[in-house]
PDB file of N, CA and C in Angstrom:
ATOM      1  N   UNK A   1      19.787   2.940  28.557  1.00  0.00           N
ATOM      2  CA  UNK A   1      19.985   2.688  27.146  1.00  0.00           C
ATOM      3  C   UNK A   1      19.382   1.338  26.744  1.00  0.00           C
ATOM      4  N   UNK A   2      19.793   0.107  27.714  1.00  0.00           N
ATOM      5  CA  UNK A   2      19.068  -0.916  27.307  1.00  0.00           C
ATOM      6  C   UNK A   2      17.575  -1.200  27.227  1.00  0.00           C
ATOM      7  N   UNK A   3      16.916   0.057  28.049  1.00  0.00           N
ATOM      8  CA  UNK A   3      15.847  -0.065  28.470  1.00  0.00           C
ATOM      9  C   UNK A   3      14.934   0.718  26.984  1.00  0.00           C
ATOM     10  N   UNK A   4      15.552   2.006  26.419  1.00  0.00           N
ATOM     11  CA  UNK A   4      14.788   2.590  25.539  1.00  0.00           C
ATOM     12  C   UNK A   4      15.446   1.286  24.092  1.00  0.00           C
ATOM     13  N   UNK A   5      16.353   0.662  23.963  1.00  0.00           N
ATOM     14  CA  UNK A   5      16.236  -0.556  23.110  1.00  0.00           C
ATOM     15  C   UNK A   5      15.250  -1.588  23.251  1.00  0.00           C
ATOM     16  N   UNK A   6      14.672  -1.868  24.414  1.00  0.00           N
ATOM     17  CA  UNK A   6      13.905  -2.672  24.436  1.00  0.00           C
ATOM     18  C   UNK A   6      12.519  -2.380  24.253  1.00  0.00           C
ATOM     19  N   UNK A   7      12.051  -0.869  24.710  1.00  0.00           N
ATOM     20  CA  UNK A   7      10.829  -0.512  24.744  1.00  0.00           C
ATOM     21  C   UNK A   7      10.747  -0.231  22.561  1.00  0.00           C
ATOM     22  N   UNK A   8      11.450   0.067  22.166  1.00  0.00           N
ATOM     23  CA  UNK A   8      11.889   0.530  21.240  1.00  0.00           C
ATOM     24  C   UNK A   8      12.008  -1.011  19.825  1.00  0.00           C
ATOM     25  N   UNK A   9      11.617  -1.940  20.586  1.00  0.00           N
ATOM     26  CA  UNK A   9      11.745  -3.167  19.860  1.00  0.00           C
ATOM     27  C   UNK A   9      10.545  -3.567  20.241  1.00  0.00           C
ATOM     28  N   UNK A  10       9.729  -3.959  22.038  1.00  0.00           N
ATOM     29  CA  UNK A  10       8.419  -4.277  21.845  1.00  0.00           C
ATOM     30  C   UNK A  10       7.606  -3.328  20.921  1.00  0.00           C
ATOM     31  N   UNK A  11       7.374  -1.924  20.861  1.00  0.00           N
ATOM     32  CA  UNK A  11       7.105  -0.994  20.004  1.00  0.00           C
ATOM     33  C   UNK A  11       6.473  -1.404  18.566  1.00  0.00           C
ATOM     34  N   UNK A  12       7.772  -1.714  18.111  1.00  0.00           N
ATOM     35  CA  UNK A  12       8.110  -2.250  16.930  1.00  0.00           C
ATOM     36  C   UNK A  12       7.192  -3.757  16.441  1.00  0.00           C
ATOM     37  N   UNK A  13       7.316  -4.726  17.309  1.00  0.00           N
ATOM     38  CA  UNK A  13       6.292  -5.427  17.073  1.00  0.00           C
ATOM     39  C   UNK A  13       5.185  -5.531  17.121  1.00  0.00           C
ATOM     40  N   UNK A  14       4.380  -4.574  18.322  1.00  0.00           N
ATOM     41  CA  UNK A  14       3.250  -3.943  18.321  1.00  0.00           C
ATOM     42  C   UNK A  14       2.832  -3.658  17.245  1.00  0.00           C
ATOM     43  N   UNK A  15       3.286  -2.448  16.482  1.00  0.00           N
ATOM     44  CA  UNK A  15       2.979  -2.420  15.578  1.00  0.00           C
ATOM     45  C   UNK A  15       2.964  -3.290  14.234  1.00  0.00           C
ATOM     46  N   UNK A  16       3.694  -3.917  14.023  1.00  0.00           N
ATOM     47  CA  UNK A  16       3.416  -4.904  13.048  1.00  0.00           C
ATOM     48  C   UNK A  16       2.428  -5.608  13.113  1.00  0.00           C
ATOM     49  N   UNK A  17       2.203  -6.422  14.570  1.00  0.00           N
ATOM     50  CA  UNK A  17       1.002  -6.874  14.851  1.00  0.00           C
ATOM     51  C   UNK A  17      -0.514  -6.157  14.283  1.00  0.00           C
ATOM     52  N   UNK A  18       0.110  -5.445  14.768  1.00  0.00           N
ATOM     53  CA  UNK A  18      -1.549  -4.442  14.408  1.00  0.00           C
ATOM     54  C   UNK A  18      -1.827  -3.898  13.290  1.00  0.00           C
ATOM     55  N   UNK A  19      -0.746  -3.948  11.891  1.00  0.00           N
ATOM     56  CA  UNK A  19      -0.891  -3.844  10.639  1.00  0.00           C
ATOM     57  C   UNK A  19      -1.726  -5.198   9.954  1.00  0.00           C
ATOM     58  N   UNK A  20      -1.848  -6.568  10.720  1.00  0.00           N
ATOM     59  CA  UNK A  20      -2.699  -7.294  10.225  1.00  0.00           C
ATOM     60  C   UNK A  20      -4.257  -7.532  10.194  1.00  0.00           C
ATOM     61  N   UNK A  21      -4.726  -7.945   9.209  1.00  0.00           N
ATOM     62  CA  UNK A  21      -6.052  -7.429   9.100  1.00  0.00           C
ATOM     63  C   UNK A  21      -6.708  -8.010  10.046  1.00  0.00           C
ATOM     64  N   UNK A  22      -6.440  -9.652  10.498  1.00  0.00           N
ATOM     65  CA  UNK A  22      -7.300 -10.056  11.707  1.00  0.00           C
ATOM     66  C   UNK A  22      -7.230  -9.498  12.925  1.00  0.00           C
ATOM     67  N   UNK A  23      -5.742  -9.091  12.807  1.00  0.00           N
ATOM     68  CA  UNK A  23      -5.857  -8.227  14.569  1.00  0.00           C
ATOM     69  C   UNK A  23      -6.370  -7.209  14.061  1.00  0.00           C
ATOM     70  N   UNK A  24      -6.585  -6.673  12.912  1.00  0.00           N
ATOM     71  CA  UNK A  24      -7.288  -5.177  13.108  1.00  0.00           C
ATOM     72  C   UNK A  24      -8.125  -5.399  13.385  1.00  0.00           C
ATOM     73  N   UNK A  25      -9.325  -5.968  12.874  1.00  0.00           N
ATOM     74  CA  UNK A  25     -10.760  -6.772  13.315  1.00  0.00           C
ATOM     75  C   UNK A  25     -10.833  -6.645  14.497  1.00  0.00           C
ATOM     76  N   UNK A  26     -10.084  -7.376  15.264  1.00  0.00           N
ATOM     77  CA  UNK A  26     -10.070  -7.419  16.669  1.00  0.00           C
ATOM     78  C   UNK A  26      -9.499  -6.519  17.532  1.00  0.00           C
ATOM     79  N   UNK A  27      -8.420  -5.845  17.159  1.00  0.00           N
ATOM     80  CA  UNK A  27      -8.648  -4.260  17.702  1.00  0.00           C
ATOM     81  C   UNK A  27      -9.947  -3.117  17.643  1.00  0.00           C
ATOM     82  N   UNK A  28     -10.739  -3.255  16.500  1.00  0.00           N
ATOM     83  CA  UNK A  28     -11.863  -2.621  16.570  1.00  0.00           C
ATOM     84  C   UNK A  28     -12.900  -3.297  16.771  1.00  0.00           C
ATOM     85  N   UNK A  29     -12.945  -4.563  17.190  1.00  0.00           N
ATOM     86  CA  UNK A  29     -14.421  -5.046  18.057  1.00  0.00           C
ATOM     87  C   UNK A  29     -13.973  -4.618  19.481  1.00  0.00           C
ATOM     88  N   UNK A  30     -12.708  -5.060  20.335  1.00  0.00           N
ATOM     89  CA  UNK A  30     -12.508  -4.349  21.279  1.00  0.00           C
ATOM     90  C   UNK A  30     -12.578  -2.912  21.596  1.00  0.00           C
ATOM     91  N   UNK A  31     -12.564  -2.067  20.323  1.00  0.00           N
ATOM     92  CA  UNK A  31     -12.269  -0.475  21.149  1.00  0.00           C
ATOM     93  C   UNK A  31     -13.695  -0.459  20.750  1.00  0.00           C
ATOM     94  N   UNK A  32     -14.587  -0.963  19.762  1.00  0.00           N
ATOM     95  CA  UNK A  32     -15.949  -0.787  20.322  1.00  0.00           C
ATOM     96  C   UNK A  32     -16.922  -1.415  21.566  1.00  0.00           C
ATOM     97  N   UNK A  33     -16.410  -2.608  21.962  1.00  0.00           N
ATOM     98  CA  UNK A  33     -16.916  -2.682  22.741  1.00  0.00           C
ATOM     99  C   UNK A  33     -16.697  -2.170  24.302  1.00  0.00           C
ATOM    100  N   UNK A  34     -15.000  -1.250  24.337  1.00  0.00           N
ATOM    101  CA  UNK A  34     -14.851  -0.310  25.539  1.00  0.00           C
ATOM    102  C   UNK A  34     -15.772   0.977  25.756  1.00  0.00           C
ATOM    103  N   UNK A  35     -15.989   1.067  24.144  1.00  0.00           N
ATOM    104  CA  UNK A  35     -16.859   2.576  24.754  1.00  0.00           C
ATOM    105  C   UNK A  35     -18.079   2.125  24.412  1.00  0.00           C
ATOM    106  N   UNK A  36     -18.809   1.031  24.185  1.00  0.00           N
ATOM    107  CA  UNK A  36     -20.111   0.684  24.555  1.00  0.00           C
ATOM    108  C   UNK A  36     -20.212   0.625  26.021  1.00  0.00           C
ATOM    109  N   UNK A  37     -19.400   0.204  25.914  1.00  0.00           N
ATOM    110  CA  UNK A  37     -19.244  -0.535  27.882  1.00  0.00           C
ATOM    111  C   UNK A  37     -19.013   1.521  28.609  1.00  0.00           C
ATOM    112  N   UNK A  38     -18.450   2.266  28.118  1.00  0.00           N
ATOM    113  CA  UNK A  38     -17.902   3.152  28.831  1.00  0.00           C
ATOM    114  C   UNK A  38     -19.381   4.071  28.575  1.00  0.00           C
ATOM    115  N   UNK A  39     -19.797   4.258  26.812  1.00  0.00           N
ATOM    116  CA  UNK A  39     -20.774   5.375  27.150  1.00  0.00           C
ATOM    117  C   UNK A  39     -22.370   4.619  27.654  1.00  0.00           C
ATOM    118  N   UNK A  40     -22.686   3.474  27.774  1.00  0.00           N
ATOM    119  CA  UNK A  40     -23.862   2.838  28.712  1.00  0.00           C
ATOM    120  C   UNK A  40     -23.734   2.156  30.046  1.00  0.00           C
ATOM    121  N   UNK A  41     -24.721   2.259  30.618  1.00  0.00           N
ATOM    122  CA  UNK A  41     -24.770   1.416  31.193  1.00  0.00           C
ATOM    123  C   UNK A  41     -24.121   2.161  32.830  1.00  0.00           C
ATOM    124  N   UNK A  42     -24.233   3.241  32.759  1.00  0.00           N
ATOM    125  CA  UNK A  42     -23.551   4.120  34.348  1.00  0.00           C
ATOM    126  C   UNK A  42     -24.503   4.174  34.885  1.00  0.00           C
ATOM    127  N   UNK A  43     -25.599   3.744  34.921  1.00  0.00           N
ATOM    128  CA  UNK A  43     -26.670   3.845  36.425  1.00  0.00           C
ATOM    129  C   UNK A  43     -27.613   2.917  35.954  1.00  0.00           C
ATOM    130  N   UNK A  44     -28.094   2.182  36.944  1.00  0.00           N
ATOM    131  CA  UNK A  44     -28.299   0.823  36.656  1.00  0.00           C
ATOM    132  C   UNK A  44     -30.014   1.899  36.611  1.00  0.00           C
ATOM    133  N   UNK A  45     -31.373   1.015  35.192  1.00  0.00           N
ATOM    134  CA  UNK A  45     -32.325   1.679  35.101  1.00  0.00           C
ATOM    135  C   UNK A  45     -32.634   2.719  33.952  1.00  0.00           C
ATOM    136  N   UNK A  46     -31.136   2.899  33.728  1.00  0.00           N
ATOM    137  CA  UNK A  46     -31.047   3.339  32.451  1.00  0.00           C
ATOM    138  C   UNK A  46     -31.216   4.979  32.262  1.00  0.00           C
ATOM    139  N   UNK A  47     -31.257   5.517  33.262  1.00  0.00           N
ATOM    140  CA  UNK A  47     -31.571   7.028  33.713  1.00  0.00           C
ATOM    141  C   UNK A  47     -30.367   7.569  33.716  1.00  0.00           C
ATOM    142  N   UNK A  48     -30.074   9.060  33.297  1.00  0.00           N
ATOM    143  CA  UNK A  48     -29.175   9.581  33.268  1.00  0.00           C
ATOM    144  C   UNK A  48     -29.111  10.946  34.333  1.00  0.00           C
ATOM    145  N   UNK A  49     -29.451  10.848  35.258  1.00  0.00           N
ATOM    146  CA  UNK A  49     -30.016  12.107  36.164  1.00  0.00           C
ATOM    147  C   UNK A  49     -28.831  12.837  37.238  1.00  0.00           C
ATOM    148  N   UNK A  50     -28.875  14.176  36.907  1.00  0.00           N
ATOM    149  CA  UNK A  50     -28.181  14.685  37.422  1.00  0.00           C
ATOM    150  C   UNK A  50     -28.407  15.882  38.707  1.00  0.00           C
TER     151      UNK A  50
END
């Protein structure tokens, strides 16, 4: 019980956090730069060969 109160309160600030516009900014330079990073750059040369 104490445990789903607590997850249930970090939660909660998470989200608030992330309703602001500078962290939004910075939530979406990060999730673009994961899937830059995720869809380039898998074989060094630049070849995609299967």
């Amino acid at each position: 019980m104490i445990r789903k109160l607590l997850v249930s309160t970090i939660a909660t600030k998470v989200i608030q956090e992330a309703r602001k516009p500078q962290n939004q900014a910075k939530l979406k330079k990060a999730f673009a730069d994961f899937q830059a990073k995720r869809s380039g750059g898998k074989r060094p040369g630049g070849t995609n060969r299967y």
